[in-house]
Protein backbone atom coordinates (compact mmCIF):
# COMPACT_ATOMS: atom_id res chain seq x y z
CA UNK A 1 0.00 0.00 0.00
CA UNK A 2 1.29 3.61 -1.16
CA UNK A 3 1.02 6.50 -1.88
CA UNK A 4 2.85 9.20 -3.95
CA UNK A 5 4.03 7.15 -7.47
CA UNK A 6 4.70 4.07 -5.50
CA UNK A 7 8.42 4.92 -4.41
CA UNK A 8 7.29 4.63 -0.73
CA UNK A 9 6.74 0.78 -1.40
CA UNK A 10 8.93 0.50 -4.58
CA UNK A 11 8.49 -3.31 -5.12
CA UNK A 12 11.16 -5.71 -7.18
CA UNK A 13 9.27 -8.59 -8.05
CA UNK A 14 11.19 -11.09 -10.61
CA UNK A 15 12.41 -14.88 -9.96
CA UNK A 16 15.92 -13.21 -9.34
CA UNK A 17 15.63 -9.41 -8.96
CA UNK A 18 19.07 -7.63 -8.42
CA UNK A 19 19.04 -4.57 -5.44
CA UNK A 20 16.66 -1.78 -6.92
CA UNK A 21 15.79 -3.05 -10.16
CA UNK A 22 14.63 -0.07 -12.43
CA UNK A 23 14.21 0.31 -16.23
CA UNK A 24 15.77 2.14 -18.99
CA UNK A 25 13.87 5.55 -18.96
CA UNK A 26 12.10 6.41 -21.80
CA UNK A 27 12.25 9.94 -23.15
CA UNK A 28 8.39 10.87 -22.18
CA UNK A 29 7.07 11.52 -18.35
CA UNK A 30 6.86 8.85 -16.18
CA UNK A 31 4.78 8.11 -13.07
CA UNK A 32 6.78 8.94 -9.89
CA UNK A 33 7.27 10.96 -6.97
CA UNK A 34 5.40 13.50 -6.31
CA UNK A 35 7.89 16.96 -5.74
CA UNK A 36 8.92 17.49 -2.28
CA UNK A 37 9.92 20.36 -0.40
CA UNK A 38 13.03 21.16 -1.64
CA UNK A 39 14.52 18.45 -4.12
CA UNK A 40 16.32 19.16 -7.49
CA UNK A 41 14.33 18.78 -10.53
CA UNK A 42 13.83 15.65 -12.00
CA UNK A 43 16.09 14.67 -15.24
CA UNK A 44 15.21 13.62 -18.11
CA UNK A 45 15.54 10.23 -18.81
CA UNK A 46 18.46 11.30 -21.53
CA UNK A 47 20.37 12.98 -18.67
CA UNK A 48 19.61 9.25 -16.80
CA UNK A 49 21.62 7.67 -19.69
CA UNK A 50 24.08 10.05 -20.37
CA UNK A 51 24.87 9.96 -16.51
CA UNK A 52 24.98 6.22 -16.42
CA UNK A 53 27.56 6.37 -19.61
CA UNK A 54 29.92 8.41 -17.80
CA UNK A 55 29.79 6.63 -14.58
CA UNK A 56 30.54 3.12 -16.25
CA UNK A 57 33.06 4.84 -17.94
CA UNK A 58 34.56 6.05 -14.43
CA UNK A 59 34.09 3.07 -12.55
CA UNK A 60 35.47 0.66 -15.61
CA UNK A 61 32.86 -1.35 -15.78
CA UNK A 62 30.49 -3.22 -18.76
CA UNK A 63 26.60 -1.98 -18.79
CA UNK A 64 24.57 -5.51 -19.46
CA UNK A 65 20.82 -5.29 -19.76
CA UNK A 66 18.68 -3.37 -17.71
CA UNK A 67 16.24 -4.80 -15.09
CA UNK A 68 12.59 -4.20 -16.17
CA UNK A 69 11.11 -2.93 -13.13
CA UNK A 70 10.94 0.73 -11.31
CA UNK A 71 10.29 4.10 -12.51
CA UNK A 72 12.96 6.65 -11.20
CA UNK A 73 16.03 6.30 -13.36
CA UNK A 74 18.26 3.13 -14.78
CA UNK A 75 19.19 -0.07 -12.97
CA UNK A 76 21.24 -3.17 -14.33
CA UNK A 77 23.81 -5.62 -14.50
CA UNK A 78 26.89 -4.70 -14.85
CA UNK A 79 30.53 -6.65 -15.27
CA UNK A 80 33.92 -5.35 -13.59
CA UNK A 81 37.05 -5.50 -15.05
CA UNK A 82 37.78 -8.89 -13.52
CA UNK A 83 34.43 -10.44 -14.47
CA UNK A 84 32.76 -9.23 -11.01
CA UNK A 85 29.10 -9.74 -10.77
CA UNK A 86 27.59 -5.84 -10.64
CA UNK A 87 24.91 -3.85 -10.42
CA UNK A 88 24.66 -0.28 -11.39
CA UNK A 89 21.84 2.05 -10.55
CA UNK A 90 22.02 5.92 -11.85
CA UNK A 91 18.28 7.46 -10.04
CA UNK A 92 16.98 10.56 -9.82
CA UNK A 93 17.53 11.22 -5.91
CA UNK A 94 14.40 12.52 -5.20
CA UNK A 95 12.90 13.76 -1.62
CA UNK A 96 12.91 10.53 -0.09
CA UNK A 97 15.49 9.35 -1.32
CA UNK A 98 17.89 11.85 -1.75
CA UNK A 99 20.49 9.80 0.75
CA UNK A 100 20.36 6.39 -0.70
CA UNK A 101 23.91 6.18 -1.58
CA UNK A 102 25.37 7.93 2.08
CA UNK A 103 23.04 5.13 4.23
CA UNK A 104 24.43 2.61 1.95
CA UNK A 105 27.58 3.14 1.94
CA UNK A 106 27.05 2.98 5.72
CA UNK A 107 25.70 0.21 6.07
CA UNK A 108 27.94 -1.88 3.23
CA UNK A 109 31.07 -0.47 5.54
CA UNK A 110 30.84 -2.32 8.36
CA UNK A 111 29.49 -4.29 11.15
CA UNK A 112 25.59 -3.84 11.54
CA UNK A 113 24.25 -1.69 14.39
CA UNK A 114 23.76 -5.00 16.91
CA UNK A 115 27.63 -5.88 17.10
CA UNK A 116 26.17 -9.52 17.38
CA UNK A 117 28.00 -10.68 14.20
CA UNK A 118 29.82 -8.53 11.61
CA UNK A 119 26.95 -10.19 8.54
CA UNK A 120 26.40 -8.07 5.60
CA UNK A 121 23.14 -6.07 5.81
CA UNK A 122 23.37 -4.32 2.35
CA UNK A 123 24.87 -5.31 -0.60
CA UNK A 124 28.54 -4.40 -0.96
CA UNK A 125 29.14 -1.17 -2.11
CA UNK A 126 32.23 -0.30 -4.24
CA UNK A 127 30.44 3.10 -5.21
CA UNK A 128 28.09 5.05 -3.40
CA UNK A 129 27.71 8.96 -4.50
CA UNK A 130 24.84 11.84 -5.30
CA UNK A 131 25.55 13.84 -8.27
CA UNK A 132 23.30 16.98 -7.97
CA UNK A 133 20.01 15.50 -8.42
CA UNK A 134 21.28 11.99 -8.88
CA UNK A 135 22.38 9.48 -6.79
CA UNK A 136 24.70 6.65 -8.23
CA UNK A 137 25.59 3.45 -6.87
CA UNK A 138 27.81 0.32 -7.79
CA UNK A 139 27.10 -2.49 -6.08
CA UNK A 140 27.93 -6.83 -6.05
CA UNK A 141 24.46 -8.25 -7.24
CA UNK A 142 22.58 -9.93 -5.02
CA UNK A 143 22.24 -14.05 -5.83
CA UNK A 144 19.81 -15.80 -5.81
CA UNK A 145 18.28 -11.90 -5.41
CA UNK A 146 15.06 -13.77 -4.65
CA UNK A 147 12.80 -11.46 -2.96
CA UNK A 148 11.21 -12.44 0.95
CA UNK A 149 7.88 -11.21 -0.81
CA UNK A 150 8.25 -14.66 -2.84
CA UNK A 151 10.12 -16.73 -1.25
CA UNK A 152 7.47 -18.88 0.10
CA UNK A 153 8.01 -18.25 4.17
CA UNK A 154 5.00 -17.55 6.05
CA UNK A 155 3.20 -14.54 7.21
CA UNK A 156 4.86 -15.03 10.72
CA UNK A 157 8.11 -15.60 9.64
CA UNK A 158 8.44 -12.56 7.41
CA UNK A 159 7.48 -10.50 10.32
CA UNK A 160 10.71 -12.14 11.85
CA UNK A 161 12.97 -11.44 8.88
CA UNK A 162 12.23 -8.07 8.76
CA UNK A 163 12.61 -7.42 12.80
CA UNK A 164 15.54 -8.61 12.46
CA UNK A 165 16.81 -6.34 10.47
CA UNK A 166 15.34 -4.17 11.45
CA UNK A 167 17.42 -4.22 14.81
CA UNK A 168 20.35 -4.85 12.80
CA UNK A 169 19.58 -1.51 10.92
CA UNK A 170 19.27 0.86 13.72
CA UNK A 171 22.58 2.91 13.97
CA UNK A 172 21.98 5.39 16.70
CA UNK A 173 22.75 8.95 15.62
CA UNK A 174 25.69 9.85 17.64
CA UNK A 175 27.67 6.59 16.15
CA UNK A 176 27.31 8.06 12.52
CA UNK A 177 29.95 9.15 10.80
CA UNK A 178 30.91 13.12 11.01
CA UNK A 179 27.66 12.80 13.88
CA UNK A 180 26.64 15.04 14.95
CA UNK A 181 26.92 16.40 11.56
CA UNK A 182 26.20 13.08 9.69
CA UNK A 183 24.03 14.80 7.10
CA UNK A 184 20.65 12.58 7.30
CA UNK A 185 17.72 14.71 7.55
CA UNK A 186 15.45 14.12 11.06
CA UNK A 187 12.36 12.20 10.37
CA UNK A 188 9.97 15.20 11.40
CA UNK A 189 11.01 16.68 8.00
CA UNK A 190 9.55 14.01 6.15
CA UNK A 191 6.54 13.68 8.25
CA UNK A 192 5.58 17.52 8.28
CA UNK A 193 5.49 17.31 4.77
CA UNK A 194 3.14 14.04 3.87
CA UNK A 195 0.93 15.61 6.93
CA UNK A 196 0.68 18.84 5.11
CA UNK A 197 -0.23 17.11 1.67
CA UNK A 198 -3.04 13.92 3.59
CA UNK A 199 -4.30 17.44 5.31
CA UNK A 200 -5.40 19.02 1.80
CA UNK A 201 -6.28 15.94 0.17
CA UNK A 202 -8.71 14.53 3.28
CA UNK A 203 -10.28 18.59 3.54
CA UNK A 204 -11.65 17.26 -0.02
CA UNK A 205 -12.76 13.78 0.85
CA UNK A 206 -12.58 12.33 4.17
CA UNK A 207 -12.61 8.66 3.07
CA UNK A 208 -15.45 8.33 5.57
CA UNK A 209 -12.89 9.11 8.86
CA UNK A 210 -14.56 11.60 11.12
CA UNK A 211 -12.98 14.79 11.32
CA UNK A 212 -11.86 14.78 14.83
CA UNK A 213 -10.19 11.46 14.11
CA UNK A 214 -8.06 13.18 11.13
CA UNK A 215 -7.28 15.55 13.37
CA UNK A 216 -5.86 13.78 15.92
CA UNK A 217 -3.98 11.36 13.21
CA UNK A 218 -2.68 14.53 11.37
CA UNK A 219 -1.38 16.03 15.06
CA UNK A 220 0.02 12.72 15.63
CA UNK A 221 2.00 12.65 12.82
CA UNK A 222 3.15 15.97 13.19
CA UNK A 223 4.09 15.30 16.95
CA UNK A 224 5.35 11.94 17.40
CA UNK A 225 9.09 12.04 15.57
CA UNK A 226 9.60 15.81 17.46
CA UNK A 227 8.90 13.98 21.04
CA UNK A 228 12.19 14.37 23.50
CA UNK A 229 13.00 11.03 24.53
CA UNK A 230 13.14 8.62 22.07
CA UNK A 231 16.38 7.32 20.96
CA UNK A 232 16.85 8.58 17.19
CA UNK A 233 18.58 6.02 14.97
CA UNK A 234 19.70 5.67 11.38
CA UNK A 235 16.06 4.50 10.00
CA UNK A 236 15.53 2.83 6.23
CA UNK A 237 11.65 3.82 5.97
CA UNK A 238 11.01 1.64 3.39
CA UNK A 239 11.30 -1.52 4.50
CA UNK A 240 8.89 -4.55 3.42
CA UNK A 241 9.43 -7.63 1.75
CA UNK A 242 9.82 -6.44 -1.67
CA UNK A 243 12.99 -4.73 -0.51
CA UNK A 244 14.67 -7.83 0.89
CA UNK A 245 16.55 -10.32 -1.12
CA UNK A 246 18.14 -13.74 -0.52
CA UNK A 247 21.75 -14.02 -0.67
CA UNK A 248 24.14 -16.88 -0.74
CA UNK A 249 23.79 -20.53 -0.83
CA UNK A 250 19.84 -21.75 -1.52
CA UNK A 251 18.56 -18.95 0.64
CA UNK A 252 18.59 -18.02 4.27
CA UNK A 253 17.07 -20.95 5.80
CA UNK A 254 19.99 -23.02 4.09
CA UNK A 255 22.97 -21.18 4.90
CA UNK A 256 22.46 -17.80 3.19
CA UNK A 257 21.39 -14.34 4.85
CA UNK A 258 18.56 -11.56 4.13
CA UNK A 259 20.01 -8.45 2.43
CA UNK A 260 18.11 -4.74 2.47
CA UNK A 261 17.89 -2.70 -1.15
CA UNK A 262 15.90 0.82 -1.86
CA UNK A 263 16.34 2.50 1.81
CA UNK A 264 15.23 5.72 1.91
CA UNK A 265 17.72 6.95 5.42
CA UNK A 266 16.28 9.34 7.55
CA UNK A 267 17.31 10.05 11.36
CA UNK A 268 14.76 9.55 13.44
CA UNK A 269 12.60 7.33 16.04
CA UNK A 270 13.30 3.35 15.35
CA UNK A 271 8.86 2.85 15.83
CA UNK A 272 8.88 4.67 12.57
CA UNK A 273 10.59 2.11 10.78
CA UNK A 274 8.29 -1.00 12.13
CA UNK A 275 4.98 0.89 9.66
CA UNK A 276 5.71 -0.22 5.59
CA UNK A 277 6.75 -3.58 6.49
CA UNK A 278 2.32 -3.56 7.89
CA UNK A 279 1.56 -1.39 5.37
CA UNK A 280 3.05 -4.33 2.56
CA UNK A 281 0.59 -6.49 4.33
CA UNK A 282 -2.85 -5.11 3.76
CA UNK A 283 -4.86 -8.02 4.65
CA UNK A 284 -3.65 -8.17 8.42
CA UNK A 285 -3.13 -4.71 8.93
CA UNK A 286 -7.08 -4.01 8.03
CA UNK A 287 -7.80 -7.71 9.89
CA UNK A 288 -6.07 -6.34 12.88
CA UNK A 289 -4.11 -4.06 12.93
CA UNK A 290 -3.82 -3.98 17.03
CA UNK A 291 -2.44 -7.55 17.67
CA UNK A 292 -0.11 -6.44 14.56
CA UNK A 293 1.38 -3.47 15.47
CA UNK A 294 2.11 -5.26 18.98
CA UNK A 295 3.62 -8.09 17.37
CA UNK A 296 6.13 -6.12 15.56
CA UNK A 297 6.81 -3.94 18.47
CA UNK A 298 7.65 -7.19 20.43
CA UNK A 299 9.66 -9.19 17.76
CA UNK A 300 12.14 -5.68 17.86
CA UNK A 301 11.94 -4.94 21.51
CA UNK A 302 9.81 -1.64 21.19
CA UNK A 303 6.84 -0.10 22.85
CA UNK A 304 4.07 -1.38 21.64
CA UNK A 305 1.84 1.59 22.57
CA UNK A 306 3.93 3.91 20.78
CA UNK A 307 3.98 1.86 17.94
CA UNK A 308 0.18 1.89 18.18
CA UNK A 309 0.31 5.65 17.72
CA UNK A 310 2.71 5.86 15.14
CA UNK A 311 0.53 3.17 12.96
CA UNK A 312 -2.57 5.09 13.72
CA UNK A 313 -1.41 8.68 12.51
CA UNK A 314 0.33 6.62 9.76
CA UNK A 315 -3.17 5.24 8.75
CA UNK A 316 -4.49 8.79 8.66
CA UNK A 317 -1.54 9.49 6.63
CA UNK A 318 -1.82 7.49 4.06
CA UNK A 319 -6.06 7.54 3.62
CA UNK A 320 -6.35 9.73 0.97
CA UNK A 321 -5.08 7.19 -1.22
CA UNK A 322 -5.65 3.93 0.18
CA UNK A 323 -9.31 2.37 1.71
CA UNK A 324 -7.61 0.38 3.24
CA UNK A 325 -5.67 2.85 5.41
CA UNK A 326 -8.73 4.17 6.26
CA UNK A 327 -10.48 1.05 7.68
CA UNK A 328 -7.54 0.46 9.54
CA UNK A 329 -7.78 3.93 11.27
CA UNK A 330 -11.24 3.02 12.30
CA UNK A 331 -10.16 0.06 14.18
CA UNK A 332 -7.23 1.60 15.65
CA UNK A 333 -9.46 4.25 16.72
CA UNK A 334 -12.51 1.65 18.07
CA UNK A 335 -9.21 -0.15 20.18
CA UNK A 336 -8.96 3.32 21.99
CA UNK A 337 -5.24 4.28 20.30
């Protein structure tokens, strides 16, 4: 469920999808983001090209074929000059996204935020830069690249794969590099702006919510990632199943590991991160979406009333475009969040 062009859910479906899979960009608009506050315009899809021609050239390395899915610039294989396995992606770093390449780069350069075991949580990165209003990256392709969305593991244990992760994501702020001047935005920018844009949209049709509840959900929103007290943490946003590959071996329940693509880093309060992952799983978040905000909040060690909160303004959020959203709202709201 999104909103926006789809980039807050940006989904890589495929057999054996590489890390943000994207397609050649034709010269015409395309669907996509909708402008934020204060990004750079978006290039044309010749400026895509000619951008990814002069960073192969840079980086020595062969362009293969593209990868057919995505909508914001040019992803694809791509061989180094001793036969490594590569992918290349050249995107228009939009709004959200406009730090793609700094959190990866991040989180490809060492040991994940848990200091259990120094794993891989990203893709390596041999390149990780933003050009003006692009953002390029070179990075080992994922194999099998199978996404968690089809890999054929329950409900339950997806909820599991992408805790943990989720845990392993979280680099507190102050542990950044260059913190406190790390140069992530803070979450509250992000959130004052969809608020801003759901509060327009639902003054012209409600979905049915009452107006007190939008209110409240639109306050929420506002309020919750400005609170004093909440560790703030290196967050991904956009984390679901689609944005999860297997890597190594047969998979990760025969020796391989779960690997993150498509982040879109902002600094900010870990509950945040805990919302697309329900959002990518409309059924049970409209069932109930209660028992599954608690759930999450207790597979990564997080209040589950705050989580409640942040699901419920998140709902309110995201109702203009979605009926689901909406429906959800009204059960959060009937549970007394």
């Amino acid at each position: 469920m999104s909103t926006k062009g789809d980039h807050r859910s940006d989904p890589s479906p495929g057999p054996e999808p590489a890390p943000s899979p994207c397609p050649e960009p034709e010269s015409g608009p395309e669907p996509g983001p909708a402008p934020g506050p204060t990004q750079l315009p978006r290039p044309s899809g010749a400026q895509i090209l000619a951008a990814r021609d002069v960073a192969a050239q840079r980086l020595g390395v062969t362009l293969g074929a593209a990868f057919p899915e995505g909508s914001t610039g040019w992803v694809g294989a791509a061989t180094g000059a001793r036969g490594e396995d590569l992918v290349l992606k050249v995107a228009w770093a939009h709004e959200e996204a406009r730090d793609e390449a700094l959190g990866m780069s991040i989180w490809s350069s060492g040991p994940d935020s848990g200091r259990e075991e120094p794993r891989p949580i990203v893709p390596r990165v041999l390149e990780a830069r933003r050009e003006g209003a692009l953002s390029v990256l070179l990075m080992e392709r994922v194999r099998p690249g199978t996404t968690l969305a089809r890999s054929g593991l329950p409900p339950q244990r997806e909820d599991e794969v992408v805790a943990g992760l989720l845990r392993r994501l979280w680099i507190p702020a102050d542990d950044l590099p260059g913190a406190p001047e790390h140069g992530f935005r803070p979450l509250a920018h992000m959130c004052a702006w969809w608020a801003d844009e759901a509060a327009e949209r639902l003054a012209r049709d409600s979905r049915g919510l009452p107006e007190e509840l939008v209110r409240r959900g639109l306050d929420l929103f506002r309020a919750l990632p400005r609170e004093h007290g909440v560790p703030e943490v290196l967050l991904a946003t956009d984390l679901h199943h689609h944005n999860v590959l297997a890597a190594g071996g047969e998979g990760p329940d025969h020796g391989g590991s779960w690997l993150v693509i498509d982040p879109k880093p902002y600094v900010g309060d870990p509950h945040y991160d805990l919302l697309q992952h329900m959002f990518n799983a409309e059924d049970r978040l409209v069932e109930d979406p209660s028992g599954f905000s608690a759930r999450m909040a207790r597979l990564t060690g997080l209040d589950p009333e705050r989580t409640a909160r942040w699901l419920l303004a998140r709902c309110i959020q995201e109702a203009p475009g979605s009926a689901a959203a909406a429906r959800a709202a009204l059960r959060l709201a009937a549970d007394g969040i």
